[in-house]
C-alpha atoms as a PDB file:
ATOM      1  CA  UNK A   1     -31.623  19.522  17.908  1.00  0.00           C
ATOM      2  CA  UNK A   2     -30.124  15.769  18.579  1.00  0.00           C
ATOM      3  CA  UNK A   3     -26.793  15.340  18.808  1.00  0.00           C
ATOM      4  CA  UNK A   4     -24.945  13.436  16.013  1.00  0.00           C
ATOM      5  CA  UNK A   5     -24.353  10.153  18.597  1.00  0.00           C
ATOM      6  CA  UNK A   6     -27.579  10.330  20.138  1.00  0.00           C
ATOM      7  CA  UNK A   7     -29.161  10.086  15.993  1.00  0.00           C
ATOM      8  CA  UNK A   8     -27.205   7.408  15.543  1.00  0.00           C
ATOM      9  CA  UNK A   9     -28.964   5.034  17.796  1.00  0.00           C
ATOM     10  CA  UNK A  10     -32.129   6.252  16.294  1.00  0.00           C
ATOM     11  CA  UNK A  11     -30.679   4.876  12.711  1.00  0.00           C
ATOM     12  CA  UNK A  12     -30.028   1.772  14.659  1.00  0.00           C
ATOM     13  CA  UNK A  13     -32.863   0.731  16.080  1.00  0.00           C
ATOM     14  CA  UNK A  14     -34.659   1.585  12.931  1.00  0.00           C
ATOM     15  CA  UNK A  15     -32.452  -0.078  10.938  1.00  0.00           C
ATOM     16  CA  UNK A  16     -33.358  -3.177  13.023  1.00  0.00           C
ATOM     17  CA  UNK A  17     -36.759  -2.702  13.833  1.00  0.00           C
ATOM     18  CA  UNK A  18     -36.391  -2.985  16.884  1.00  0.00           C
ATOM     19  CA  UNK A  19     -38.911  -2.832  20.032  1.00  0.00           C
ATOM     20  CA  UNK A  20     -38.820   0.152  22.052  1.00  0.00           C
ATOM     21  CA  UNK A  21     -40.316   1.439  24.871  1.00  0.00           C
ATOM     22  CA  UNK A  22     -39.645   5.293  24.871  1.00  0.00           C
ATOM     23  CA  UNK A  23     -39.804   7.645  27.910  1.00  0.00           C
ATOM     24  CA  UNK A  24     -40.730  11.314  27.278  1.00  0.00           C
ATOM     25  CA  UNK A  25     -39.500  13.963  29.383  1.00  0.00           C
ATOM     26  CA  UNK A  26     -42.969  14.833  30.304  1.00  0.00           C
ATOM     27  CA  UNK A  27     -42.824  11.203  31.668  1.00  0.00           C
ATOM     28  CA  UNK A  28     -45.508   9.767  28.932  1.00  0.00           C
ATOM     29  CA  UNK A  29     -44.454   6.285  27.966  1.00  0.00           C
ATOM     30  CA  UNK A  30     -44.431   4.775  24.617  1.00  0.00           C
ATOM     31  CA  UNK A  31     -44.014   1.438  23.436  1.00  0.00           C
ATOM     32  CA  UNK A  32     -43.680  -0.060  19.919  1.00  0.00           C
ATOM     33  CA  UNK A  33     -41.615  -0.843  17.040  1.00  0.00           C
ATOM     34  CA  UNK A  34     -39.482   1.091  15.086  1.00  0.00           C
ATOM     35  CA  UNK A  35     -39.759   1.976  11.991  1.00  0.00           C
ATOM     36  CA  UNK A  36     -38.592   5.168  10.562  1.00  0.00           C
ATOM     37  CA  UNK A  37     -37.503   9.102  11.095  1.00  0.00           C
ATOM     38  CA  UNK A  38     -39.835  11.502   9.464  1.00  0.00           C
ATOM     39  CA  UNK A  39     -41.091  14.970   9.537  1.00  0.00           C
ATOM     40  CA  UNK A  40     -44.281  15.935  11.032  1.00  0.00           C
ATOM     41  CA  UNK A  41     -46.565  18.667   9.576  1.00  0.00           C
ATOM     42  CA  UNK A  42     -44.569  21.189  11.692  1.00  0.00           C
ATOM     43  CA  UNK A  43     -41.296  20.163  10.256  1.00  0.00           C
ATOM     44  CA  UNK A  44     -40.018  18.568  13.480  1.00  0.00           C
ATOM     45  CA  UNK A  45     -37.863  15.442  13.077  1.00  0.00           C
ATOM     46  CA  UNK A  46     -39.943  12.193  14.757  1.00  0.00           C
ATOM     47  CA  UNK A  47     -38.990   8.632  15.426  1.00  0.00           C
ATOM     48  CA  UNK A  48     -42.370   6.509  13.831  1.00  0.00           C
ATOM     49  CA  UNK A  49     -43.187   3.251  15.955  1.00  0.00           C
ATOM     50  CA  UNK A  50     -45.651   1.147  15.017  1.00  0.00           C
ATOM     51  CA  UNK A  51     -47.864   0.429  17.287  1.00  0.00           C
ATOM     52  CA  UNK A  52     -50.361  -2.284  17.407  1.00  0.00           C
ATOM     53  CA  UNK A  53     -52.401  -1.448  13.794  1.00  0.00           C
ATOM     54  CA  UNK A  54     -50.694   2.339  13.877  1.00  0.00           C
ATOM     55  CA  UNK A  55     -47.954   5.015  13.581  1.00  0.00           C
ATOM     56  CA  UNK A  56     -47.113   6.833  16.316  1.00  0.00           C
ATOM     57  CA  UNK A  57     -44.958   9.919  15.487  1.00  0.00           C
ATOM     58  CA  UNK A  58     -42.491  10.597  18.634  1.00  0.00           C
ATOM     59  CA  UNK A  59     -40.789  13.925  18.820  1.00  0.00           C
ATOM     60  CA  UNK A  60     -36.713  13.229  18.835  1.00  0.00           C
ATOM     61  CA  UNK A  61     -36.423  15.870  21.002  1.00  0.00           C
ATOM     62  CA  UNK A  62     -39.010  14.828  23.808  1.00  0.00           C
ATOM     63  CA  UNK A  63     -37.480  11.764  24.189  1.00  0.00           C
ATOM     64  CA  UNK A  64     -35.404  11.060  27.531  1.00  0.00           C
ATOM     65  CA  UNK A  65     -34.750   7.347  27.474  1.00  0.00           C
ATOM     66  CA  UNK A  66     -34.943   4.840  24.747  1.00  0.00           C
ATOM     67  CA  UNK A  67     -35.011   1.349  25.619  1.00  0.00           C
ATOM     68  CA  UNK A  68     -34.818  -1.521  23.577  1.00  0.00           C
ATOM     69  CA  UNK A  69     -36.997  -4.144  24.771  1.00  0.00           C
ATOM     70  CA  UNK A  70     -35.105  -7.371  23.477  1.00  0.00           C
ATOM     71  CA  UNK A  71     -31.784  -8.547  23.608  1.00  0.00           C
ATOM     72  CA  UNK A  72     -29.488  -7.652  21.199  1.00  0.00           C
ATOM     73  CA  UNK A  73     -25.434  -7.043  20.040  1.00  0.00           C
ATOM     74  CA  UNK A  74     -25.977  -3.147  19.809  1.00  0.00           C
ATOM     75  CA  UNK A  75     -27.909  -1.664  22.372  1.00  0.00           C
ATOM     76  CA  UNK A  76     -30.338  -2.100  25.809  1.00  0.00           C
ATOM     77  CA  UNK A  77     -30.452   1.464  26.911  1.00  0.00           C
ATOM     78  CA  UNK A  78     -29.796   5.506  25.772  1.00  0.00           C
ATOM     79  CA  UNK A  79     -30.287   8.313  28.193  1.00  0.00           C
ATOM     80  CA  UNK A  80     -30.908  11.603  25.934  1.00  0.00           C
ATOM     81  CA  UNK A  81     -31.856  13.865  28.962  1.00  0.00           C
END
């Protein structure tokens, strides 16, 4: 489960759309825009990117570092792990 402060960033760069490149603990990168928090077919809670022409559902809880990729007033950087 995410922590309360650590969902809140999620809301923001959702809220703004913002580009992301998102490290994994298992060290897998992803990169691509925010979009939404959703519910896979397993009930686990995912941050959707778009990516390219797709949605890429990322696990909230696999993510380690969330990076936003352009500048902006509320955030450049979040360490989960």
């Amino acid at each position: 489960m995410l922590k309360c402060d650590l969902h809140d960033y999620i809301e923001i760069v959702c809220l703004y759309h913002y580009p992301l490149k998102l490290t994994l603990s298992s060290g897998a990168v992803f990169t691509g825009t925010a979009l939404i928090t959703r519910y896979n077919d397993q009930r686990q809670e995912c941050l959707v990117i778009q990516q390219h022409q797709a949605e890429q559902l990322v696990l909230l809880e696999d993510i380690a570092l969330l990076e936003v990729t352009v500048q902006n007033p509320h955030l450049q950087q979040v360490r989960f792990k």
